[in-house]
C-alpha atoms as a PDB file:
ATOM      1  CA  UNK A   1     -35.169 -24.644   5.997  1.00  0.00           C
ATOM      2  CA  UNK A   2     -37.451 -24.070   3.135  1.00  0.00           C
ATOM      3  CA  UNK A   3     -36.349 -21.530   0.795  1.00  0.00           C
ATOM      4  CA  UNK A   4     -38.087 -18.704  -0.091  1.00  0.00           C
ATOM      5  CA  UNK A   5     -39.204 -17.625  -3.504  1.00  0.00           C
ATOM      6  CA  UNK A   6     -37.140 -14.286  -5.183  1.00  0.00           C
ATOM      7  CA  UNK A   7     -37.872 -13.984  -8.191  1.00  0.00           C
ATOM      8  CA  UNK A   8     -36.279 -10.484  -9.115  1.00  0.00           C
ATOM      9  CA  UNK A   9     -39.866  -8.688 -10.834  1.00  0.00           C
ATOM     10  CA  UNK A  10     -41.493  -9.002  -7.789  1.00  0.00           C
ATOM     11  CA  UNK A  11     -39.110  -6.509  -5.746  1.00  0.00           C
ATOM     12  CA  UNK A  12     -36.734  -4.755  -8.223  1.00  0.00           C
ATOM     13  CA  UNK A  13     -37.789  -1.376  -7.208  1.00  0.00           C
ATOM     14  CA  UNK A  14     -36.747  -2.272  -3.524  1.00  0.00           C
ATOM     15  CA  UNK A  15     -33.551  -4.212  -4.811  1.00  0.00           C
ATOM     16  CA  UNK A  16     -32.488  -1.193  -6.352  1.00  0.00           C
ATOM     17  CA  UNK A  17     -32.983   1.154  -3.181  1.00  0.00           C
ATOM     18  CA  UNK A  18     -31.397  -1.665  -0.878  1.00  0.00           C
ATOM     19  CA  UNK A  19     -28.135  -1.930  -3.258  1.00  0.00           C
ATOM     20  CA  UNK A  20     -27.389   1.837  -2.834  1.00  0.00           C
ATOM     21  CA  UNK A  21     -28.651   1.827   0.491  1.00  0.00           C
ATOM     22  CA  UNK A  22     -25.302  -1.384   0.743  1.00  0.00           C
ATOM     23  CA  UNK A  23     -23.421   1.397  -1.095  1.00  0.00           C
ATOM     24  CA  UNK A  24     -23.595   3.614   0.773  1.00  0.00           C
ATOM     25  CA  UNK A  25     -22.625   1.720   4.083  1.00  0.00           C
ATOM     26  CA  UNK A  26     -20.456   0.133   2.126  1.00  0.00           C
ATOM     27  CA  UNK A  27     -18.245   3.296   1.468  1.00  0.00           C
ATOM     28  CA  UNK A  28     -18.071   3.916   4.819  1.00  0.00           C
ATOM     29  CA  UNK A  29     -16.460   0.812   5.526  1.00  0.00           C
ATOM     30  CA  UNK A  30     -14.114   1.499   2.461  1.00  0.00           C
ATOM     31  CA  UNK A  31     -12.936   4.919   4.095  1.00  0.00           C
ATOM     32  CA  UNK A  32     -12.305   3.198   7.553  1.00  0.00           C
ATOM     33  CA  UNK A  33     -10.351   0.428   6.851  1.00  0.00           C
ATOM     34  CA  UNK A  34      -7.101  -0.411   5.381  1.00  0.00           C
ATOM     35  CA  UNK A  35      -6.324  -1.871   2.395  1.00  0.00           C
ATOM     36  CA  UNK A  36      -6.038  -5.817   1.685  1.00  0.00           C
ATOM     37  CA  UNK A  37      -5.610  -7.572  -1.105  1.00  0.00           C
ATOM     38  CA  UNK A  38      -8.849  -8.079  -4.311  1.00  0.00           C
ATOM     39  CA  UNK A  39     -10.315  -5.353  -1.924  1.00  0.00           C
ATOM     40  CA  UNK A  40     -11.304  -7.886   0.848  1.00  0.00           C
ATOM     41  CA  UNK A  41     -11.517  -4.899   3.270  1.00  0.00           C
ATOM     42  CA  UNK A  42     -14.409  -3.498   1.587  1.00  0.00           C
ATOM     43  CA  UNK A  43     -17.368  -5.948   1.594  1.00  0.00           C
ATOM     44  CA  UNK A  44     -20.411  -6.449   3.860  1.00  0.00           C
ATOM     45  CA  UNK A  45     -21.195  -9.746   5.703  1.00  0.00           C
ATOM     46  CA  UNK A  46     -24.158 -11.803   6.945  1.00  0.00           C
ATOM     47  CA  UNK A  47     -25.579 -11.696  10.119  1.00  0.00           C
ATOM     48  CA  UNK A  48     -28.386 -12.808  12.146  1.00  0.00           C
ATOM     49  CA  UNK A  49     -30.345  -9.809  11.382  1.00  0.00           C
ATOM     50  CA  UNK A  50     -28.930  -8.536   8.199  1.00  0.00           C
ATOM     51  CA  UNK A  51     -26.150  -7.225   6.490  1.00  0.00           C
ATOM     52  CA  UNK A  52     -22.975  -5.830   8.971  1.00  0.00           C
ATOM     53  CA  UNK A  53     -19.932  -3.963   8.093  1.00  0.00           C
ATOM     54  CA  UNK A  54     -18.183  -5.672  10.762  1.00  0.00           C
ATOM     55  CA  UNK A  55     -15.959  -3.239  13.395  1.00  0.00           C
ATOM     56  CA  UNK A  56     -14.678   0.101  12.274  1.00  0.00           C
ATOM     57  CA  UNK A  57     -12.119   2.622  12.966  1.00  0.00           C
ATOM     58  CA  UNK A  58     -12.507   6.232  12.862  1.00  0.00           C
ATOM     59  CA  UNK A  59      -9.052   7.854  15.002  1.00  0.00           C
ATOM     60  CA  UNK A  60      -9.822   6.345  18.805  1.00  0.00           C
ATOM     61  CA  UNK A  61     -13.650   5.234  17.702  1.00  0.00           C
ATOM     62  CA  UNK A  62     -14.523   1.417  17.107  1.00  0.00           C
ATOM     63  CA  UNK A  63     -17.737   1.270  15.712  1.00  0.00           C
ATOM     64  CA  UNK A  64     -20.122  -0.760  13.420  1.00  0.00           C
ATOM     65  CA  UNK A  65     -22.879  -0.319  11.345  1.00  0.00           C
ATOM     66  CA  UNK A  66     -25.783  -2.795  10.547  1.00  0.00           C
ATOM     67  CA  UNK A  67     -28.936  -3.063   7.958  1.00  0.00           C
ATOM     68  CA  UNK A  68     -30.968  -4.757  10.334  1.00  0.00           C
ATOM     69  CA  UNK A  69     -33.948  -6.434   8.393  1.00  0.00           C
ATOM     70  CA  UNK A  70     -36.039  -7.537  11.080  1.00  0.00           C
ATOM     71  CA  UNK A  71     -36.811  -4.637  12.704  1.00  0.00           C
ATOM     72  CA  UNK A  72     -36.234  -2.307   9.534  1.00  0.00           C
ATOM     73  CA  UNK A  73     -33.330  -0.012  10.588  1.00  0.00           C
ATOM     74  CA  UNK A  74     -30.080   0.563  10.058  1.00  0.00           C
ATOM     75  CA  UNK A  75     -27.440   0.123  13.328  1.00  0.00           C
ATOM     76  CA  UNK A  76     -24.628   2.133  14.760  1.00  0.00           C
ATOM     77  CA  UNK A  77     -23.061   0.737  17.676  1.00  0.00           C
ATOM     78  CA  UNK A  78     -19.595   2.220  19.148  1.00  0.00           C
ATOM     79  CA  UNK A  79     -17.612   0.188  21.681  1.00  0.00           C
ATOM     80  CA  UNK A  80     -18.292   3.088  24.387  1.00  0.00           C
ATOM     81  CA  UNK A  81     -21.607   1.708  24.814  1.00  0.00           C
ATOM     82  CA  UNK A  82     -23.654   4.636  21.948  1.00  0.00           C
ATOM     83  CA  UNK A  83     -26.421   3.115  20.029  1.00  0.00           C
ATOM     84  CA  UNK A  84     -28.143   5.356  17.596  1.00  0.00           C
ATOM     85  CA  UNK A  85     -30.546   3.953  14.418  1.00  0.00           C
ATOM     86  CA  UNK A  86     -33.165   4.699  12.096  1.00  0.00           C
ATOM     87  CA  UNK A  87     -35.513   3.405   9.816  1.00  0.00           C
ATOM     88  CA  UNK A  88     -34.678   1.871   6.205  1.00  0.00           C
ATOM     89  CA  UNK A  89     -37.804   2.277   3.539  1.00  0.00           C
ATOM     90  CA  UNK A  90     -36.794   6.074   3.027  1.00  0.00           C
ATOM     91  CA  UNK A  91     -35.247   7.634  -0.350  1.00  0.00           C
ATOM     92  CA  UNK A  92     -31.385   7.438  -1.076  1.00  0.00           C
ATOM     93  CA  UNK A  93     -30.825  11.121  -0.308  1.00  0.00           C
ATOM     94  CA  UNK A  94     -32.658  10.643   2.827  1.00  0.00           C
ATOM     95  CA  UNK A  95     -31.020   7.709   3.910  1.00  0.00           C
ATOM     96  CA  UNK A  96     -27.352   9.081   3.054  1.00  0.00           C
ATOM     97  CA  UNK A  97     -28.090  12.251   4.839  1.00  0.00           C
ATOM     98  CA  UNK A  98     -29.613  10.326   7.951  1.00  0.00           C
ATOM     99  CA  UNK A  99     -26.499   8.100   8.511  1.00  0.00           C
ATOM    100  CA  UNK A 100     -23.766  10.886   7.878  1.00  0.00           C
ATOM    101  CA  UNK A 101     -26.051  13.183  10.402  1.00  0.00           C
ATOM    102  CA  UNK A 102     -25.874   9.969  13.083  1.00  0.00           C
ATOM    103  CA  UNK A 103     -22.098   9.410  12.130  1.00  0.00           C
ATOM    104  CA  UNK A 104     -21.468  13.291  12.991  1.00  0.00           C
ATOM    105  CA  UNK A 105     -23.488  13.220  16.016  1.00  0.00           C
ATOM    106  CA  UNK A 106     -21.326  10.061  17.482  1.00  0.00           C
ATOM    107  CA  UNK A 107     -18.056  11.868  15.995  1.00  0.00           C
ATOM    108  CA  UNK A 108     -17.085   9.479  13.572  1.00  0.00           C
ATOM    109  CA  UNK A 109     -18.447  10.834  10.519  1.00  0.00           C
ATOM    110  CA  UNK A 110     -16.438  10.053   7.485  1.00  0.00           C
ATOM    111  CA  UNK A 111     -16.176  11.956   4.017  1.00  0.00           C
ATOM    112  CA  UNK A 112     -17.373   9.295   1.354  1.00  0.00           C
ATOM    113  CA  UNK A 113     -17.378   9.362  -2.758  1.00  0.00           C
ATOM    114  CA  UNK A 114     -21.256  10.329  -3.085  1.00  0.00           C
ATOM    115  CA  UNK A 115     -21.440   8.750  -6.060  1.00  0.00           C
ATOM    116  CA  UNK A 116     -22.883   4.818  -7.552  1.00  0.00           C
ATOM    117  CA  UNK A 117     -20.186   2.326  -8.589  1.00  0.00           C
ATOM    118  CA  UNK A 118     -20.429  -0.164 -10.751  1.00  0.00           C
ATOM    119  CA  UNK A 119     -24.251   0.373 -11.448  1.00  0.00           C
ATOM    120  CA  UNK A 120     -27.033   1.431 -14.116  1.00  0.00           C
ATOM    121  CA  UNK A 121     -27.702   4.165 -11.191  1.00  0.00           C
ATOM    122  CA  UNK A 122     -25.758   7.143 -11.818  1.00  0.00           C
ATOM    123  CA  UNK A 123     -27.476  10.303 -10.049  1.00  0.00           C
ATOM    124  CA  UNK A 124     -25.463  11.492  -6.852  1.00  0.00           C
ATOM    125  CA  UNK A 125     -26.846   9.788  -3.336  1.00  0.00           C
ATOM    126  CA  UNK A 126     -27.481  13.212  -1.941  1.00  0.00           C
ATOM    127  CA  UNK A 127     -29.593  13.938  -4.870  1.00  0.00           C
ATOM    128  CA  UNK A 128     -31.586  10.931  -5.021  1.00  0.00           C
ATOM    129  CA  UNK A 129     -34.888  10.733  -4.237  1.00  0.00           C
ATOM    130  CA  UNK A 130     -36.098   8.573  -7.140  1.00  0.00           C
ATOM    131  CA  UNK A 131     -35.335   5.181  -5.314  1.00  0.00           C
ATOM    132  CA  UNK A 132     -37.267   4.792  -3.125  1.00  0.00           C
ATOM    133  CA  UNK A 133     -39.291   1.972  -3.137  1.00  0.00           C
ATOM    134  CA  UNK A 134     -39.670  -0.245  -0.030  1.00  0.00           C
ATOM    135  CA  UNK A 135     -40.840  -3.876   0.372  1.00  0.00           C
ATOM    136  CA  UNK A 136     -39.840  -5.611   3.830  1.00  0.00           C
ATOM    137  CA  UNK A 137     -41.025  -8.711   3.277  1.00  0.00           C
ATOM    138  CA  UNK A 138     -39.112  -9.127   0.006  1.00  0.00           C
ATOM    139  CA  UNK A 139     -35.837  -8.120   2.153  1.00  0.00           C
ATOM    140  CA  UNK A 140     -36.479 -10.545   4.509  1.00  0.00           C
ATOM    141  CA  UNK A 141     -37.242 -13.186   1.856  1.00  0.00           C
ATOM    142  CA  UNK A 142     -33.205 -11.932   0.310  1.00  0.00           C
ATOM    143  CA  UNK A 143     -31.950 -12.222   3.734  1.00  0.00           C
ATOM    144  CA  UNK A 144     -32.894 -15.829   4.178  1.00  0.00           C
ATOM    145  CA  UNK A 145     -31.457 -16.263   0.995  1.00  0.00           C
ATOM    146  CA  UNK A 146     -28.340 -15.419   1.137  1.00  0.00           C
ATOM    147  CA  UNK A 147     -27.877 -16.627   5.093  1.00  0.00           C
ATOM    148  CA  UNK A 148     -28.265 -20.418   4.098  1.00  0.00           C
ATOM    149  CA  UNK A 149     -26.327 -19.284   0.930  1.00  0.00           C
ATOM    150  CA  UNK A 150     -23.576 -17.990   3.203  1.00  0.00           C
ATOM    151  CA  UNK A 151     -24.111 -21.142   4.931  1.00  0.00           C
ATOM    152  CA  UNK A 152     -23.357 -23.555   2.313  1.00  0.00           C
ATOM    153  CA  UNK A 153     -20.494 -21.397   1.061  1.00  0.00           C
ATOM    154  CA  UNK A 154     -18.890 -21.613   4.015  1.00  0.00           C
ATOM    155  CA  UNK A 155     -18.847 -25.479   4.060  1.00  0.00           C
ATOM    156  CA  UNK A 156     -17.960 -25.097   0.520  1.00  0.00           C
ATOM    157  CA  UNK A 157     -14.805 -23.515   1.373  1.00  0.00           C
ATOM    158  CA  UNK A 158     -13.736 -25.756   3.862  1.00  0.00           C
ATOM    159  CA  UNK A 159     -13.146 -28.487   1.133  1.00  0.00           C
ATOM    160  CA  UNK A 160      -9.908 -26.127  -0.369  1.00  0.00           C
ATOM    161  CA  UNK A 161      -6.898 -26.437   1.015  1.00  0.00           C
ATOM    162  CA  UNK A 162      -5.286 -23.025  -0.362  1.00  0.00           C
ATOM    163  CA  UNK A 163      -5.770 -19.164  -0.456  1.00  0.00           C
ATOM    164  CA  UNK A 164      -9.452 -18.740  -0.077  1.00  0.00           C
ATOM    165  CA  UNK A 165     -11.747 -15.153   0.270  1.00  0.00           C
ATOM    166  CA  UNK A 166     -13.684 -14.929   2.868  1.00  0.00           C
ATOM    167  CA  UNK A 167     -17.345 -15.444   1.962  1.00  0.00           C
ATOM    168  CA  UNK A 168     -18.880 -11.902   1.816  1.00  0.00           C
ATOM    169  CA  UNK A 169     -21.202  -9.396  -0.130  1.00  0.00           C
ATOM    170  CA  UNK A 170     -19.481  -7.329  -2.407  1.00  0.00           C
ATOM    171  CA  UNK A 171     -21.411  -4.042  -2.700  1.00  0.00           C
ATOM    172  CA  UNK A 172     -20.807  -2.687  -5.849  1.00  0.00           C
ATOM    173  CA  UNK A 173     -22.692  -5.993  -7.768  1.00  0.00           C
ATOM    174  CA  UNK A 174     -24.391  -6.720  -4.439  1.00  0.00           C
ATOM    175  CA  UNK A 175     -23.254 -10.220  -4.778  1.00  0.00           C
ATOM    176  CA  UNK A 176     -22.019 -12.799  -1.923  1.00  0.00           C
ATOM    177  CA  UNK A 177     -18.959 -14.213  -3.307  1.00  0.00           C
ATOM    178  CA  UNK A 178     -16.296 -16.809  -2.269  1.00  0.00           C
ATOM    179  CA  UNK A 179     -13.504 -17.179  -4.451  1.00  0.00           C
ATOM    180  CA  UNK A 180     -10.245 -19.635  -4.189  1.00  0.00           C
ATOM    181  CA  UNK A 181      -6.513 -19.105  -5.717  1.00  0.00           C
ATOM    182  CA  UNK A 182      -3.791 -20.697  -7.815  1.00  0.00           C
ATOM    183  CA  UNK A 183      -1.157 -19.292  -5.675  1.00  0.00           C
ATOM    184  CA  UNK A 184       0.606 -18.209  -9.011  1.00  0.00           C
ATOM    185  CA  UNK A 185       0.175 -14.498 -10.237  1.00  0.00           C
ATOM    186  CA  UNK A 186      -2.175 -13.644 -12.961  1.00  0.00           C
ATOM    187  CA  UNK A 187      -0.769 -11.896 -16.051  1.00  0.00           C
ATOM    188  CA  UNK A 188      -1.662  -8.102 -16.255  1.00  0.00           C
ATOM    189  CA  UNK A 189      -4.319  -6.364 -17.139  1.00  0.00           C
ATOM    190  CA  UNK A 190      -2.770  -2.981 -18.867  1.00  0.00           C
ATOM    191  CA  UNK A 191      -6.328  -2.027 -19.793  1.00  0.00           C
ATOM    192  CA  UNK A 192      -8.054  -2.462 -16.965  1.00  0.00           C
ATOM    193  CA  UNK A 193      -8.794  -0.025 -14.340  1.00  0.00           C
ATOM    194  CA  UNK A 194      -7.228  -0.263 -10.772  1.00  0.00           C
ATOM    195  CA  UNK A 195     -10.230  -1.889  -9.190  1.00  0.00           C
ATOM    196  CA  UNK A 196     -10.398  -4.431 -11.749  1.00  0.00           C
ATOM    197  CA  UNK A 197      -6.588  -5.107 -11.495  1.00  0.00           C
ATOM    198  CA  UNK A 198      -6.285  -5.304  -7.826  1.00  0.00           C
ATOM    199  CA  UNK A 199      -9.244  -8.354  -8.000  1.00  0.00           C
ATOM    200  CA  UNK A 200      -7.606  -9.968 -11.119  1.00  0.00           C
ATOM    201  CA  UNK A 201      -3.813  -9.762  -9.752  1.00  0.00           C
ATOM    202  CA  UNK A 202      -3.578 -13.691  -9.087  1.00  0.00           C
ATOM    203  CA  UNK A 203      -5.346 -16.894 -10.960  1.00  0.00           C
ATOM    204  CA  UNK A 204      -8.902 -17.607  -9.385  1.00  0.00           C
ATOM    205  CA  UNK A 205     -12.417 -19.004  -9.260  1.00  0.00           C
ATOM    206  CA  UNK A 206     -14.719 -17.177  -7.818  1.00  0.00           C
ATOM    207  CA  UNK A 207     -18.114 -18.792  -6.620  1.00  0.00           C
ATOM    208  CA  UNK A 208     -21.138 -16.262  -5.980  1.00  0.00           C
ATOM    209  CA  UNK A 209     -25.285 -15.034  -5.653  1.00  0.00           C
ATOM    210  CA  UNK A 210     -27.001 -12.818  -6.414  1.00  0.00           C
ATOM    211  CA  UNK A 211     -30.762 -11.371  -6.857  1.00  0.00           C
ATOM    212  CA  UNK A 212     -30.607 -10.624 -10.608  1.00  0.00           C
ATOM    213  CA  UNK A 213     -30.080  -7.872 -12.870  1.00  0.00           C
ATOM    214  CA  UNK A 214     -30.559  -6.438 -16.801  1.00  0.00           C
ATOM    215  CA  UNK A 215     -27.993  -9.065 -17.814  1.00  0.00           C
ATOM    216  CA  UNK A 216     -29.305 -12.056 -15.955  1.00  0.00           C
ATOM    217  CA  UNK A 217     -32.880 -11.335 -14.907  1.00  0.00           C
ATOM    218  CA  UNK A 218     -33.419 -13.721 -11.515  1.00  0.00           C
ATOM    219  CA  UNK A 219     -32.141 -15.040  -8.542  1.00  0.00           C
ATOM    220  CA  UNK A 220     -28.813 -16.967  -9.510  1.00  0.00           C
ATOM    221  CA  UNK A 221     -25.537 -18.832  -8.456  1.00  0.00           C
ATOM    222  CA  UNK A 222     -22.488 -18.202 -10.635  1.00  0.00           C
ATOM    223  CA  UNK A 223     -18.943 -19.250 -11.487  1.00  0.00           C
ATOM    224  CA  UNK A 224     -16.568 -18.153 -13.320  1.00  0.00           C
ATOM    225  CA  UNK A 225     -11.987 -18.960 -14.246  1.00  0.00           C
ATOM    226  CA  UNK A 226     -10.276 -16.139 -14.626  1.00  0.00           C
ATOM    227  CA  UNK A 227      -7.803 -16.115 -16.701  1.00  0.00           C
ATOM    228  CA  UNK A 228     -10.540 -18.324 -18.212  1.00  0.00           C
ATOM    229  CA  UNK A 229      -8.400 -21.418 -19.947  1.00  0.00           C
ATOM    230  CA  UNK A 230      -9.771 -22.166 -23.665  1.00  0.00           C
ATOM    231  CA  UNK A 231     -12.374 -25.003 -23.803  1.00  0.00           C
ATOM    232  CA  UNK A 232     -14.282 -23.899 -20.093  1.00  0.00           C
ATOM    233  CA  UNK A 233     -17.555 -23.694 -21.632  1.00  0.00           C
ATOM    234  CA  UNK A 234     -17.014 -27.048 -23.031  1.00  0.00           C
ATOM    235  CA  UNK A 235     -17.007 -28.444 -20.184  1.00  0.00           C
ATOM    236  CA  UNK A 236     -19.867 -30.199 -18.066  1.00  0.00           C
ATOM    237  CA  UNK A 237     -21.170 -29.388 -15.411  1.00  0.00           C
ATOM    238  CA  UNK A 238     -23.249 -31.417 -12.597  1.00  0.00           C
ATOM    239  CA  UNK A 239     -26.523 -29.111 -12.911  1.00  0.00           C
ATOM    240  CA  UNK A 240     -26.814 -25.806 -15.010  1.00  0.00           C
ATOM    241  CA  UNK A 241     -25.536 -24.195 -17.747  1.00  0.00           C
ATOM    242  CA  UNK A 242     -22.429 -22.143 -19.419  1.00  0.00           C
ATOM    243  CA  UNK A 243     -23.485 -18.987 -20.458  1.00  0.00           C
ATOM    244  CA  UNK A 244     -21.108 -16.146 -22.815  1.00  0.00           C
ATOM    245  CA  UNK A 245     -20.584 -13.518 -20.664  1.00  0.00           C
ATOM    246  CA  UNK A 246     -18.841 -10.477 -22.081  1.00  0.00           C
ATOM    247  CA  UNK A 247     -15.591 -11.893 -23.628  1.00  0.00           C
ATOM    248  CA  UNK A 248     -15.613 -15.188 -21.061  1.00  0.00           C
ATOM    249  CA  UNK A 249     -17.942 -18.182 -19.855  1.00  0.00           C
ATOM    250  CA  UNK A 250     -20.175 -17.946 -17.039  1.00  0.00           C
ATOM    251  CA  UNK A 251     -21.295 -21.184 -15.279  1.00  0.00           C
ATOM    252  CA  UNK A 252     -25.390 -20.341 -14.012  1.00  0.00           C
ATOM    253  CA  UNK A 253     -27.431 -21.904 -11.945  1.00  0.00           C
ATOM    254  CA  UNK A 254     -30.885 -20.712 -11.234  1.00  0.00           C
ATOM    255  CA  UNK A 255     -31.673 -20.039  -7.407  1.00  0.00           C
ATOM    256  CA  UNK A 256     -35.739 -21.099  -8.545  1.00  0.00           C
ATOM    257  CA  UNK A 257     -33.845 -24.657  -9.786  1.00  0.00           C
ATOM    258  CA  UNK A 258     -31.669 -25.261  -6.267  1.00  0.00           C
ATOM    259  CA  UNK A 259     -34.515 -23.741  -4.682  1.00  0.00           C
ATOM    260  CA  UNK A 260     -36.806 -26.303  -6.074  1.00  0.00           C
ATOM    261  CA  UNK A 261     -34.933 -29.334  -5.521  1.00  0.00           C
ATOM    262  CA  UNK A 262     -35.305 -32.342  -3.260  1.00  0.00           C
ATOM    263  CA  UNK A 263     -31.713 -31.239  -1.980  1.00  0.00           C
ATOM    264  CA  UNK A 264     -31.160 -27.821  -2.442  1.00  0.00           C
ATOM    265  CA  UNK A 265     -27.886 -27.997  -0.786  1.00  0.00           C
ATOM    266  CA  UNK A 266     -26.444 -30.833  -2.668  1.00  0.00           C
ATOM    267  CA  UNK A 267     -27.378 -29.414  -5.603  1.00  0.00           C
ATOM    268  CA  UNK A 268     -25.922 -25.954  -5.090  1.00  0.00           C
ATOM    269  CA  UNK A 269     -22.650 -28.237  -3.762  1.00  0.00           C
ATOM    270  CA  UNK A 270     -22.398 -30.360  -6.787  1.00  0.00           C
ATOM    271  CA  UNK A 271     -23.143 -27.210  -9.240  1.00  0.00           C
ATOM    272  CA  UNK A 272     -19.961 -25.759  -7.181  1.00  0.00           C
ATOM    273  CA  UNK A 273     -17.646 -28.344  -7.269  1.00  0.00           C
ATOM    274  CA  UNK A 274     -18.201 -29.075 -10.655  1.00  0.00           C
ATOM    275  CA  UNK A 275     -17.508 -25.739 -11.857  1.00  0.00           C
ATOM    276  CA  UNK A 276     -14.312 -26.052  -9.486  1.00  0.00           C
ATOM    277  CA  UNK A 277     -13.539 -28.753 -10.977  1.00  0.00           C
ATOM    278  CA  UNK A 278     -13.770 -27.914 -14.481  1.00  0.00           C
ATOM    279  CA  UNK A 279     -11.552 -24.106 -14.291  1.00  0.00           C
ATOM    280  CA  UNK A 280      -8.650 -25.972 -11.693  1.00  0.00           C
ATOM    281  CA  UNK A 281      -8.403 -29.398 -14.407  1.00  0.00           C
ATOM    282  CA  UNK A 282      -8.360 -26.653 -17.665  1.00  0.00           C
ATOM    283  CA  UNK A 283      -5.771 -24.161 -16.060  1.00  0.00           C
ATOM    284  CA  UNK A 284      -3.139 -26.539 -14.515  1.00  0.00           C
ATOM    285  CA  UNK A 285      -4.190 -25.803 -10.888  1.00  0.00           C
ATOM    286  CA  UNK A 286      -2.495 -28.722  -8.621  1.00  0.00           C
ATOM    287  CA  UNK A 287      -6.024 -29.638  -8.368  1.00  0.00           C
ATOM    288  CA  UNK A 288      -4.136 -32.476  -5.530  1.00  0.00           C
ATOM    289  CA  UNK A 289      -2.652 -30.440  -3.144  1.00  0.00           C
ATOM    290  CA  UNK A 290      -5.675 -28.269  -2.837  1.00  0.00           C
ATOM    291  CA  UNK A 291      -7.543 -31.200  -1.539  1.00  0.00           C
ATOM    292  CA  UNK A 292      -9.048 -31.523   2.228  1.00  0.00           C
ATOM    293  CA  UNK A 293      -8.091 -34.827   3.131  1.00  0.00           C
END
């Protein structure tokens, strides 16, 4: 498969709309599902066509819905057979009052926080009609993207032997993130906020992508130790760089480099394992017993 380019300046506008649009769903699936741990029960996944929130539960309704990028709608399916959709390019306020007015008319409308998290965007999704912009092709080009991403994180993770996420898109950063555990407890965060304690409650290294934004302006692929053990930046890596990222060290790698590369996925594998390699030897993990024979 031959990558395509995404460089973010050529579709912000429409990367902006699409990451509230994910918010949006994304809430949805946060106010029909209970709680697991670091918030696993609130991302989106890959699929053939798109972006899915997997099944859903509204009092006897199973449902799910679905950005679907080929044929530029979004999804909801029940299990009683209902199929209802409409089309994606509209403005945020349209878009949130379309899917709560489907919800409703299947019965399984639920009351969400109408608000951006985590986000330069601030304004209210029912008052939104300033994102707007709309670029399918540029979707499609993410999509592809992030399903051989998905692809490679998924092998990825098969070489832990321990407590690993799932690989999924978070939709608050609009990132696709695998991360892998200690096993031993992190110590507290008293200033944090309960989001950011609930993610940060045991040691880990998380492993992600994502299209860019005002603090790292393209298409990139990410690591980072948290607690982060004095000396990670130090380290080397196999390809890319260390980076100071608020108080910590972020290991980068460019999509346009792996993208670019004889091998892109044994250069996205090596920039992985390295970083892996590098948080695990610094913080004591038993770097040994993780290890897929």
């Amino acid at each position: 498969m031959t990558l395509p380019e995404l460089h973010l300046a050529g579709w912000r506008p429409t990367k902006d709309t699409l990451h509230l649009y994910c918010q949006i769903v994304g809430k949805v699936r946060l106010a029909t599902t209970p709680h697991r741990n670091h918030w696993w029960n609130v991302p989106l996944y890959i699929d053939v066509r798109g972006l899915t929130t997997r099944r859903l539960h509204h009092e006897d309704a199973t449902f799910e819905l679905a950005l679907d990028f080929v044929d530029e709608q979004l999804v909801v399916e029940t299990a009683d057979g209902r199929t209802c959709r409409f089309a994606l390019g509209s403005s945020v306020a349209e878009f949130d009052a379309s899917l709560h007015a489907t919800l409703r008319e299947l019965g399984i409308d639920v009351p969400i926080y109408e608000h951006p998290f985590g986000v330069p965007m601030t304004t209210p999704f029912p008052l939104d009609v300033d994102h707007a912009a709309w670029d399918g092709a540029a979707v499609r080009r993410f999509h592809r993207a992030l399903d051989w991403t998905d692809s490679v994180f998924e092998e990825f993770s098969g070489r832990f032997n321990g407590k690993t996420s799932p690989v999924h898109l978070f939709w608050h950063s609009l990132d696709l993130a695998v991360t892998r555990f200690s096993g031993r407890p992190a110590p507290p965060l008293p200033d944090a906020d309960a989001v950011t304690q609930e993610a940060y409650s045991h040691e880990l290294i998380s492993f992600g992508f994502w299209a860019g934004d005002d603090n790292v302006p393209d298409a990139s692929y990410y690591s980072y130790t948290a607690p982060e053990p004095p000396g990670l930046r130090d380290e080397p890596l196999a390809v890319g760089d260390w980076i100071a990222s608020g108080d910590g060290s972020l290991a980068l790698l460019s999509y346009e480099t792996v993208r670019a590369s004889t091998d892109p996925k044994a250069t996205l594998l090596a920039f992985l394992q390295s970083a892996y390699e590098a948080g695990a030897r610094l913080a004591d993990w038993d770097v040994d017993a993780f290890a897929v024979p």
